[in-house]
Structures are given as structure tokens and as C-alpha cells.
C-alpha atoms as a PDB file:
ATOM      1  CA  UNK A   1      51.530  12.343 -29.013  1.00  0.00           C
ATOM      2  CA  UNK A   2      52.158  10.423 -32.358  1.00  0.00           C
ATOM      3  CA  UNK A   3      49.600  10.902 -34.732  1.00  0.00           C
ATOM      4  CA  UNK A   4      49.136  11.660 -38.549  1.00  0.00           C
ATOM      5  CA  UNK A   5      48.786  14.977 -39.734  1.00  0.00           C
ATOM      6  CA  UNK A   6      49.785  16.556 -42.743  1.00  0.00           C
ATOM      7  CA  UNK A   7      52.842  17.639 -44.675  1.00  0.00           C
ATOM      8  CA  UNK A   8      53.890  20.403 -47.570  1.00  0.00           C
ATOM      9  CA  UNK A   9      56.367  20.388 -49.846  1.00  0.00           C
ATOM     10  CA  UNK A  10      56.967  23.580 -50.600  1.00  0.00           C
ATOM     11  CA  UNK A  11      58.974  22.901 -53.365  1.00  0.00           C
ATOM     12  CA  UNK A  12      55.809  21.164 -55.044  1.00  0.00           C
ATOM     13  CA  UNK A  13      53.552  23.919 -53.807  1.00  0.00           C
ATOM     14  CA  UNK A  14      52.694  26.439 -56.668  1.00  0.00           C
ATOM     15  CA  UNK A  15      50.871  28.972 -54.597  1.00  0.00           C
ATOM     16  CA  UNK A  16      46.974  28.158 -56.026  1.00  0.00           C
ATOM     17  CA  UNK A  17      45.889  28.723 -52.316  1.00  0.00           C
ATOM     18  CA  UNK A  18      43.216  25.926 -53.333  1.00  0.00           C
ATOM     19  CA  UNK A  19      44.614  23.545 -50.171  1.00  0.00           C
ATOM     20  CA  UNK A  20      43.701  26.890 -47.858  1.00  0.00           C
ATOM     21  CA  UNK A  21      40.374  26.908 -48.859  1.00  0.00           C
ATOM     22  CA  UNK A  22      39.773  23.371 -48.856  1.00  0.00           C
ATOM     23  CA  UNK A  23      40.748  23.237 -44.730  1.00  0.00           C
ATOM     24  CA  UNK A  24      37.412  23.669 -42.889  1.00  0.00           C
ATOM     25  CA  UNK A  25      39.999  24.086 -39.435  1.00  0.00           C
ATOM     26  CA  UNK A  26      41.722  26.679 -40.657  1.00  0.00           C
ATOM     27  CA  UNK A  27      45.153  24.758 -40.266  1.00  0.00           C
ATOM     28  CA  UNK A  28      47.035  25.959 -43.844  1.00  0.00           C
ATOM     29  CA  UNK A  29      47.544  29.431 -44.534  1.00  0.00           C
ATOM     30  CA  UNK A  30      49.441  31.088 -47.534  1.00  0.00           C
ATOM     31  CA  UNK A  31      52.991  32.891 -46.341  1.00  0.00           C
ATOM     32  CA  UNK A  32      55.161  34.315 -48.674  1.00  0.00           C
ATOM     33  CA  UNK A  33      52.839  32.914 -51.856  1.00  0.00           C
ATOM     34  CA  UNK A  34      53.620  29.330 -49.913  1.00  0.00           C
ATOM     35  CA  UNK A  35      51.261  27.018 -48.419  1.00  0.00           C
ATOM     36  CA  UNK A  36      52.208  26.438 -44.339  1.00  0.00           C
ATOM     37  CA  UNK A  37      50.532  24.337 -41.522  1.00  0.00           C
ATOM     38  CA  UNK A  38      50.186  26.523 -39.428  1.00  0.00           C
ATOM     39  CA  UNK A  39      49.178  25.088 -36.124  1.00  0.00           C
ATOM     40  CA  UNK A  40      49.559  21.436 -35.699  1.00  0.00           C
ATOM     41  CA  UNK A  41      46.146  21.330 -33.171  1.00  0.00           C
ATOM     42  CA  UNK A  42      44.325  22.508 -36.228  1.00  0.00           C
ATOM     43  CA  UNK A  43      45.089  19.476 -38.539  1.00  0.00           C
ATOM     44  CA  UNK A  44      42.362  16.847 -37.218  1.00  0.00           C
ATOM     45  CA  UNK A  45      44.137  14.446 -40.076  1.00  0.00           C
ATOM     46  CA  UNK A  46      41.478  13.768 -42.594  1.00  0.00           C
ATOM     47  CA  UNK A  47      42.977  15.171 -45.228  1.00  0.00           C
ATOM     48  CA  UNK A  48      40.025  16.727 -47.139  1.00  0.00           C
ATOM     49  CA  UNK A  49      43.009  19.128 -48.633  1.00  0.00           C
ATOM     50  CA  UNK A  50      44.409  16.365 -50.063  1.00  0.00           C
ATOM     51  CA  UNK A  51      42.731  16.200 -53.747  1.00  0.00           C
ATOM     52  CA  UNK A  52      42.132  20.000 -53.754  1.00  0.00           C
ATOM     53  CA  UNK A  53      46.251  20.141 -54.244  1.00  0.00           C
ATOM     54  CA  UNK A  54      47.139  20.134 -58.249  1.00  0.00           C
ATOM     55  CA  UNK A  55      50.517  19.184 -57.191  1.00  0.00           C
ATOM     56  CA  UNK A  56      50.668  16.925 -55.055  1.00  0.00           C
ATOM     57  CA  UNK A  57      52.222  18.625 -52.497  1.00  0.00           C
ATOM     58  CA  UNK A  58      50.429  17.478 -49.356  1.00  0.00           C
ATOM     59  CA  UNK A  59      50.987  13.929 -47.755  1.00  0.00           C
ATOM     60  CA  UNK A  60      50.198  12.738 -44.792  1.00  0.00           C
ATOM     61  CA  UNK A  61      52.866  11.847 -41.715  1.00  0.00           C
ATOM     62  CA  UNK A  62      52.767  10.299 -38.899  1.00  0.00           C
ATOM     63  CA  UNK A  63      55.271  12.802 -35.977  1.00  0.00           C
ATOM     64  CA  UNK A  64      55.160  14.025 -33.136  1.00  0.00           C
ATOM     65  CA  UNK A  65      51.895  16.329 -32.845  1.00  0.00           C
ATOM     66  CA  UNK A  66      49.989  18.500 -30.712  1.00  0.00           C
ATOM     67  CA  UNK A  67      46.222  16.917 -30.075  1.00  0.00           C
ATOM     68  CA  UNK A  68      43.767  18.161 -32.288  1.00  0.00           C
ATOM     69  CA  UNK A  69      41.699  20.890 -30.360  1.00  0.00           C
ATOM     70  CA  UNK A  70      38.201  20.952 -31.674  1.00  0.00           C
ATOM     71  CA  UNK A  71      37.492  23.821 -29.437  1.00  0.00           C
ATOM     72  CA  UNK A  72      40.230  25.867 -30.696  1.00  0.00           C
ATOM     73  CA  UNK A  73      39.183  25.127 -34.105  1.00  0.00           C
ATOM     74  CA  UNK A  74      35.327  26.737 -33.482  1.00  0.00           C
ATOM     75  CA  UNK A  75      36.775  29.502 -31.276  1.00  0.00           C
ATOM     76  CA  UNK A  76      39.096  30.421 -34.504  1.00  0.00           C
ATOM     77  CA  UNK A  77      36.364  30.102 -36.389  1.00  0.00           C
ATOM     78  CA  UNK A  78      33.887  32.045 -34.435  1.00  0.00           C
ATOM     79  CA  UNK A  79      36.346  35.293 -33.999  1.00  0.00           C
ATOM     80  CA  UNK A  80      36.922  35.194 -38.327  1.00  0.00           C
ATOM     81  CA  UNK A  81      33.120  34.999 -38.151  1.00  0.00           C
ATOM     82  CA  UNK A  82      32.954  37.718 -35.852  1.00  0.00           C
ATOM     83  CA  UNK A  83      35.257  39.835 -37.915  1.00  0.00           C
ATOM     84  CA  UNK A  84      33.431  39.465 -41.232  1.00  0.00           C
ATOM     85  CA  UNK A  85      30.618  40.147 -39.171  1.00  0.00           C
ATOM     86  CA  UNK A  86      28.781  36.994 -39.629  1.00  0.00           C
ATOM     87  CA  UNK A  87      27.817  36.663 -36.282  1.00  0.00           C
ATOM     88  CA  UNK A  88      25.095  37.889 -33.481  1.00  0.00           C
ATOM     89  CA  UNK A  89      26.215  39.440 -30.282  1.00  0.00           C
ATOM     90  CA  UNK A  90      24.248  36.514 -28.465  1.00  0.00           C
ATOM     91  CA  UNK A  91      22.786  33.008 -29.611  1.00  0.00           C
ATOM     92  CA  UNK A  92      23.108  30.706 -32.725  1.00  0.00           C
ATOM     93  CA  UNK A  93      22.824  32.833 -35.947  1.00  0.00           C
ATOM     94  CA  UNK A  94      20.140  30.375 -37.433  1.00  0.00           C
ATOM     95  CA  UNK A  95      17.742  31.650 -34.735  1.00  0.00           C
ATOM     96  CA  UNK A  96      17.595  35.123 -36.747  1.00  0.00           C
ATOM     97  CA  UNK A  97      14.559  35.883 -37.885  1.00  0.00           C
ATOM     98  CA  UNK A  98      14.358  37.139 -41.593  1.00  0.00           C
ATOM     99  CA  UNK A  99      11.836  37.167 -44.516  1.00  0.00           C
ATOM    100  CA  UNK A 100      13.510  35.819 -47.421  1.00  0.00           C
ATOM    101  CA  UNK A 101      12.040  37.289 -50.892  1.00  0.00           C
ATOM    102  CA  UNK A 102      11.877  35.228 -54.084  1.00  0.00           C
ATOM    103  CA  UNK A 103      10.183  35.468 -57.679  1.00  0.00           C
ATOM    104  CA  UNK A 104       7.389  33.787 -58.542  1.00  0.00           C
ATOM    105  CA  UNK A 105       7.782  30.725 -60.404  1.00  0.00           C
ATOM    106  CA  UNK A 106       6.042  29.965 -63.501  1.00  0.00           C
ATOM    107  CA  UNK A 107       3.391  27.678 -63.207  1.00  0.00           C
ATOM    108  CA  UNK A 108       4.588  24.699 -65.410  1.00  0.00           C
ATOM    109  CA  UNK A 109       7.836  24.960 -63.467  1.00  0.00           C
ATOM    110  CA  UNK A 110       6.333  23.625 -60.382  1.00  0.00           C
ATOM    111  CA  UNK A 111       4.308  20.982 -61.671  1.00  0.00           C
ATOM    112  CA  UNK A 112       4.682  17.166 -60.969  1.00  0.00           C
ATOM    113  CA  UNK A 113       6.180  16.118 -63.798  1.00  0.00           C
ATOM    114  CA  UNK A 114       8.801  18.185 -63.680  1.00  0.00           C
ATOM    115  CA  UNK A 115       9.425  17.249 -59.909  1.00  0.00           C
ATOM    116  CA  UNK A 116      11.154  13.876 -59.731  1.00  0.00           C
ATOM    117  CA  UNK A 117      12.585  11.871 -56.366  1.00  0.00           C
ATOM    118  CA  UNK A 118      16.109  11.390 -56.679  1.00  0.00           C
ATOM    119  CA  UNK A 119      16.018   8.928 -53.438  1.00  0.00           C
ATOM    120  CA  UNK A 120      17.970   5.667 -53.536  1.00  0.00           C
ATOM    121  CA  UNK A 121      16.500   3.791 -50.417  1.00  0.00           C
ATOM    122  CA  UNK A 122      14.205   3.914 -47.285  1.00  0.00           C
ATOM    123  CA  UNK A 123      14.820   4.818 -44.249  1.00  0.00           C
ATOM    124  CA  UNK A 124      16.938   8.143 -44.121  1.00  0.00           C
ATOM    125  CA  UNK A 125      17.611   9.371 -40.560  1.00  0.00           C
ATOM    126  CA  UNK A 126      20.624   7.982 -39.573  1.00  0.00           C
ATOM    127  CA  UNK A 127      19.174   6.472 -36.247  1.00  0.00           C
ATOM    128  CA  UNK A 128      16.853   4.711 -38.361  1.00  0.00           C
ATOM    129  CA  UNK A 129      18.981   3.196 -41.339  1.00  0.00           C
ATOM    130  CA  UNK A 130      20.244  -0.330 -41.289  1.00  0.00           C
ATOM    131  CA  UNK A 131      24.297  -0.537 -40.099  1.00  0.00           C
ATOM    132  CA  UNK A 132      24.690  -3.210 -43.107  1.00  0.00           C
ATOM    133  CA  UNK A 133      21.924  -2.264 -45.605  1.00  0.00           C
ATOM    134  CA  UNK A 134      22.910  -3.978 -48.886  1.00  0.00           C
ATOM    135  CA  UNK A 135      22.652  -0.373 -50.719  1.00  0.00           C
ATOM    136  CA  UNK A 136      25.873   0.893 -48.634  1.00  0.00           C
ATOM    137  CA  UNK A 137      27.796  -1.161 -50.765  1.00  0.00           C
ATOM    138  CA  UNK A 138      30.247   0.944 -53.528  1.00  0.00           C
ATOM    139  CA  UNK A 139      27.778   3.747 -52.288  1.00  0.00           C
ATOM    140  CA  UNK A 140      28.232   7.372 -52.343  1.00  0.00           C
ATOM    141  CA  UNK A 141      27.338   8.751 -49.108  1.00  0.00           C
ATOM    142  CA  UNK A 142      25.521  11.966 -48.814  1.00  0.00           C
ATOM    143  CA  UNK A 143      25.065  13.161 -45.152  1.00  0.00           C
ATOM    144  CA  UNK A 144      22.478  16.216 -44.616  1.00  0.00           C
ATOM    145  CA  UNK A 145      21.626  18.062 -41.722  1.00  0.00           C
ATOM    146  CA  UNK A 146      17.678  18.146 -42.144  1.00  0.00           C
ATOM    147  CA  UNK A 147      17.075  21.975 -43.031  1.00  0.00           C
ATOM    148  CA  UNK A 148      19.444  21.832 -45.950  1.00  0.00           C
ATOM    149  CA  UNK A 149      16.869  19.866 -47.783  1.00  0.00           C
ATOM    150  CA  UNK A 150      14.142  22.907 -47.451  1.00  0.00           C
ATOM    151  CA  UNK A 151      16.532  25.952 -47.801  1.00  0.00           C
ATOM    152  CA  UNK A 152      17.934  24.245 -51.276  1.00  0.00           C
ATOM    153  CA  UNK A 153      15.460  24.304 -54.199  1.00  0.00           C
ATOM    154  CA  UNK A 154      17.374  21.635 -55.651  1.00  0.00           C
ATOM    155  CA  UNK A 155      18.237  19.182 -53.565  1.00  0.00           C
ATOM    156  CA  UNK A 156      17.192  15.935 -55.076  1.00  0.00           C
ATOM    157  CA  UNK A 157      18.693  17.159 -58.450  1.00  0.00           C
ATOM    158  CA  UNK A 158      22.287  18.419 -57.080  1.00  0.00           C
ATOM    159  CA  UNK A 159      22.502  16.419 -54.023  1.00  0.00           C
ATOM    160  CA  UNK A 160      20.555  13.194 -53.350  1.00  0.00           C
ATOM    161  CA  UNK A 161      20.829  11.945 -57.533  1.00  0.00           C
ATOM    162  CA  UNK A 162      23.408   8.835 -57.061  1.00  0.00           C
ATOM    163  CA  UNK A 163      23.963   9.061 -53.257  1.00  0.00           C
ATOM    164  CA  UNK A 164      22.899   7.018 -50.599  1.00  0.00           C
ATOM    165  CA  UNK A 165      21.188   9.609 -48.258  1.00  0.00           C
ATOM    166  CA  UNK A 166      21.286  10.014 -44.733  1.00  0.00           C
ATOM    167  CA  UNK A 167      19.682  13.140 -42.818  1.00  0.00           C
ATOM    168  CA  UNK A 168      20.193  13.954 -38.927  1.00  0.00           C
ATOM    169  CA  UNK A 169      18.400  16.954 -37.203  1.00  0.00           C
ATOM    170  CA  UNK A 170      21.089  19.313 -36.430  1.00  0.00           C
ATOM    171  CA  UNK A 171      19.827  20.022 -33.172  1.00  0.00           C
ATOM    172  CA  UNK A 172      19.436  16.619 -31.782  1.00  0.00           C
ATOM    173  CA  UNK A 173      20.880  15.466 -28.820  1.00  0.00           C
ATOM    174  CA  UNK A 174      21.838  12.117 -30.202  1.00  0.00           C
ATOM    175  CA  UNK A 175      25.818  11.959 -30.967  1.00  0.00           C
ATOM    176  CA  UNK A 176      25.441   9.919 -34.616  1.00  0.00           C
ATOM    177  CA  UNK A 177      29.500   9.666 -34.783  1.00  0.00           C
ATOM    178  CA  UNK A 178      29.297   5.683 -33.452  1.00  0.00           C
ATOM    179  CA  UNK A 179      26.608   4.885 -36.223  1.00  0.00           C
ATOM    180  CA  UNK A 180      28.198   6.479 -39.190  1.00  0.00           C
ATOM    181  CA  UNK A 181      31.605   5.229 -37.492  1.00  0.00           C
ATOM    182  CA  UNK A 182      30.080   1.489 -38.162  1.00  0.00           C
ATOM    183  CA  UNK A 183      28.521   2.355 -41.582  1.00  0.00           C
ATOM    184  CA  UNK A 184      31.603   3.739 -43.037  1.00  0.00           C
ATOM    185  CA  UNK A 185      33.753   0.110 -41.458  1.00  0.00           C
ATOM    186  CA  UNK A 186      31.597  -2.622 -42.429  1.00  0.00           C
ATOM    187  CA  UNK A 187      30.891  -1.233 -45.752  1.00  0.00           C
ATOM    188  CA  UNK A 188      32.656  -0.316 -49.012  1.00  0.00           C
ATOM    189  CA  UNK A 189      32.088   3.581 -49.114  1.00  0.00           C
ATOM    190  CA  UNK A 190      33.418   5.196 -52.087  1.00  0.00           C
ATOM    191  CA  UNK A 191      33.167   9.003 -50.987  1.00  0.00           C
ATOM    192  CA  UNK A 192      30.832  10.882 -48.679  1.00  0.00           C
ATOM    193  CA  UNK A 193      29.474  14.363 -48.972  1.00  0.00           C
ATOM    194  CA  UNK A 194      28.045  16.498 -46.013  1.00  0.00           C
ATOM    195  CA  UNK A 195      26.086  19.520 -46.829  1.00  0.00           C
ATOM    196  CA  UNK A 196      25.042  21.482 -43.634  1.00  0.00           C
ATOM    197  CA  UNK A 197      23.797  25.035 -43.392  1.00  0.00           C
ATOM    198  CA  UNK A 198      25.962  27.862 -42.375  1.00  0.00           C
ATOM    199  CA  UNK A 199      24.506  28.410 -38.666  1.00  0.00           C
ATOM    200  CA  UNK A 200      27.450  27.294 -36.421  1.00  0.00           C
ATOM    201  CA  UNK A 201      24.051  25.163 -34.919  1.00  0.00           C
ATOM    202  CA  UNK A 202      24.284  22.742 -37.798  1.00  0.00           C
ATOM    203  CA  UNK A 203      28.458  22.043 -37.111  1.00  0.00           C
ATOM    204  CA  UNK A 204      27.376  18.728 -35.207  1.00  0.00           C
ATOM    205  CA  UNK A 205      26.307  16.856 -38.411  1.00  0.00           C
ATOM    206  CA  UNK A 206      29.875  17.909 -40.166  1.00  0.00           C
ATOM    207  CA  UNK A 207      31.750  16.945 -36.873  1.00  0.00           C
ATOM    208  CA  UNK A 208      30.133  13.422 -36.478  1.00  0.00           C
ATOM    209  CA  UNK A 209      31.252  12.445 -39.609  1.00  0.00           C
ATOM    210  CA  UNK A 210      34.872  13.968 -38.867  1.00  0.00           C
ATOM    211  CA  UNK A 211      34.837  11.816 -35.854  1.00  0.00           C
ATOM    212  CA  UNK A 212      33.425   8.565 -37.874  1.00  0.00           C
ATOM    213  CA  UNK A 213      35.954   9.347 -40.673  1.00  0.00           C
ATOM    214  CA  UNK A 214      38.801   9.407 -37.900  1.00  0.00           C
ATOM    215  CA  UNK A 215      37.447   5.998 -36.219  1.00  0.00           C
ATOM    216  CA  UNK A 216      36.783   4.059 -39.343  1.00  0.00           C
ATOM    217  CA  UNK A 217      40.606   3.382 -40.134  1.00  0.00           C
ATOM    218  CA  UNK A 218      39.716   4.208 -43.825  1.00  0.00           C
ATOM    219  CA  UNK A 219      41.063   7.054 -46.308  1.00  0.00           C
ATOM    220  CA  UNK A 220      37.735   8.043 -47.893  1.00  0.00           C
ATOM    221  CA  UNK A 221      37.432  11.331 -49.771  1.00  0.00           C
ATOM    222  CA  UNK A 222      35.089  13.318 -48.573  1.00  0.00           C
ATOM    223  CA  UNK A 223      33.532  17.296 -49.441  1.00  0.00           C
ATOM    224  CA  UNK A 224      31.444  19.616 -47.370  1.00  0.00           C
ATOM    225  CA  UNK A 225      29.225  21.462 -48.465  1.00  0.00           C
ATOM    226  CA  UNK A 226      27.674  25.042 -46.522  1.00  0.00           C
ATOM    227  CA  UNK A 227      24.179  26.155 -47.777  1.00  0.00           C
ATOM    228  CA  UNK A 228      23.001  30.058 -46.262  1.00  0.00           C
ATOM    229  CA  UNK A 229      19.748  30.238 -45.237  1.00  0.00           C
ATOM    230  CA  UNK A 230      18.432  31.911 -48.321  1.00  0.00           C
ATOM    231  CA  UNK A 231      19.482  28.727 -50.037  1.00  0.00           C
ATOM    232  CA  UNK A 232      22.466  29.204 -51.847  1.00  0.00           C
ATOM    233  CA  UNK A 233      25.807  27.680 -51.741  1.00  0.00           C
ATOM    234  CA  UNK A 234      28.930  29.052 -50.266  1.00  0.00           C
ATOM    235  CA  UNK A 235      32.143  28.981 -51.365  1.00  0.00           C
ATOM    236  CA  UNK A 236      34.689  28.361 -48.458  1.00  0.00           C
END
């Protein structure tokens, strides 16, 4: 099938790896101090490597390409899981039971005037919000799965201050691609952000907007990121 994926110059590449880490499929690798697509069913065509390149040495193309295979992508991803031994021999890691141990905050720290709401707008589940709400316009988008909000002491502060927030429950049924799909077309989106936890669970809020990204027609950057369950951020 014709469809876009991506393209390296190697001649532009310098070898930063940064493009590597920036693919959440697992698609680039570095060979011989080069970036490489590696597998062409990897590359779902968003781009989110794009800006991580100093160079400029990535670019979209539109060739001959193998489908991309979401399911190849999460099996891949489960067996580099498995091998860094990030996963349980049976069910969803986020159903792992563990006491998580913190300090104890002084008490002026936790008082209400140090606690302010960073939220732009009412309603914020996505099945909720308005398709053409007049705050979408020139907005940036932050898209949470709803745990992400409890495990992350701040939130509001790093997260929600200047976004437009929208939070699905990572374990519902409903598929929110179609409504973020129309939110993203009839509106001027400047970027959008998705912060999810690290249980492979919460991958549905990150995929939806993959799939909304992908249907909109539009080149909008875009950034996820992973929070662990004892609330602090991953680096991919």
C-alpha cells in the first residue's frame, strides 16, 4: 500500500540516537552509529521523531509500505518489557499490588494556599466535553489517562498549567479515537500532550490519540509522556 512513513538521511544524521528514543513503536534503531527504519510496519506515520532530530534528518514520504501493525508494535514491546523484566508472568502489571513509601510533608507545604487549580475549562472527560468548545481554539491539548492525575504530585503545576485538559479512564470500554478525531479537525490545535502511566493497561488513551492524529489530516506535534506508579516520570 501507499502511505507516508518516514525517511533518514544518513548523511544529515549525526548519531545523537535522540530520534530512537523519541519512537514509542520501536521503528528506528542505531546501526553502525546511524539512525535506520528498521521495519516499515513499525512507522504508524506521525512523526513524533520529527522535532527530536537536531538535524533535520527525518522527513516524511509517501512509498510503497507495509501496513502499520499495531499488534506487532505491543508484541515488540511486551518481549523488551519482558527482557528488562518489567513484566508479570500473567495479567496487566498495574494490577500489582505494592505499598509505596513517602516522607512526610511539612505542614505548610500542604496547605491551601499553596495548592492552586491549574484548570482551563469544565467538563474534562472526553465523552463529556463539547466537539467545538470555544476554548479548543489555539489550545494546547493535554490528554490524561485518569490515574496519572493521582500518582503525580504535581499535576496541575507540570501538566494541566496552559493546556486544555481532557481525561479518559484507561480502562473504559468506550473507543474515544472518533471524538478526539473531531476535536483535533474542527479546531485549531497547536500541540497535544498525552501522559499515561506505564501499565501496558493505560496504552488505549496513547493509541486513541495516535488513531485521531492519523484521521485528522493535520501535522500536529505531539509528546507522550509515561508516569510509574510511584509517580515519577520516565524517560523513554
Amino acid at each position: 500500500m501507499i502511505r507516508r512513513v518516514i525517511q533518514i538521511d544518513e548523511e544529515k544524521c549525526n548519531g545523537c540516537g535522540a530520534c530512537a528514543a523519541a519512537c514509542h513503536e520501536g521503528a528506528i534503531a542505531m546501526i553502525g552509529g546511524k539512525a535506520r527504519l528498521m521495519r516499515d510496519d513499525y512507522c504508524d506515520g506521525l512523526g513524533d521523531c520529527l522535532p527530536a532530530c537536531p538535524t533535520g534528518a527525518i522527513t516524511f514520504v509517501e512509498r510503497e509500505a507495509a501496513a502499520y501493525d499495531e499488534a506487532a508494535v505491543l508484541k515488540n514491546k511486551q518481549e523488551k518489557m519482558q527482557g528488562e523484566g518489567k513484566t508479570l508472568p500473567c495479567g496487566c502489571p498495574g494490577t500489582q499490588a505494592k505499598a509505596i513509601v513517602r516522607g512526610t510533608a511539612e505542614p505548610e507545604a500542604c496547605s491551601a494556599a499553596h495548592m492552586v487549580s491549574e484548570l482551563r475549562q469544565w467538563p474534562v472527560q472526553i465523552k463529556l466535553v463539547p466537539v467545538n468548545a470555544p476554548y479548543f481554539e489555539d489550545a494546547h491539548l493535554l490528554v490524561a489517562a485518569d490515574c496519572t492525575a493521582y500518582a503525580y504530585a504535581a499535576f496541575h503545576r507540570d501538566f494541566v498549567r496552559g493546556r486544555i485538559t481532557l481525561v479518559g479512564p484507561k480502562l473504559d470500554s468506550v473507543d474515544y479515537s472518533e471524538k478526539l478525531t473531531e476535536i483535533l479537525r474542527n479546531n485549531n490545535i497547536k500541540s497535544v500532550k498525552v501522559v499515561r502511566m506505564e501499565v501496558p493497561c493505560c496504552g488505549g488513551i496513547e493509541n486513541a490519540v495516535k488513531s485521531a492524529l492519523q484521521a485528522s489530516g493535520k501535522f500536529i506535534p505531539w509528546q507522550v509522556v509515561t508516569v510509574s506508579t510511584d509517580g515519577k516520570i520516565l524517560e523513554d
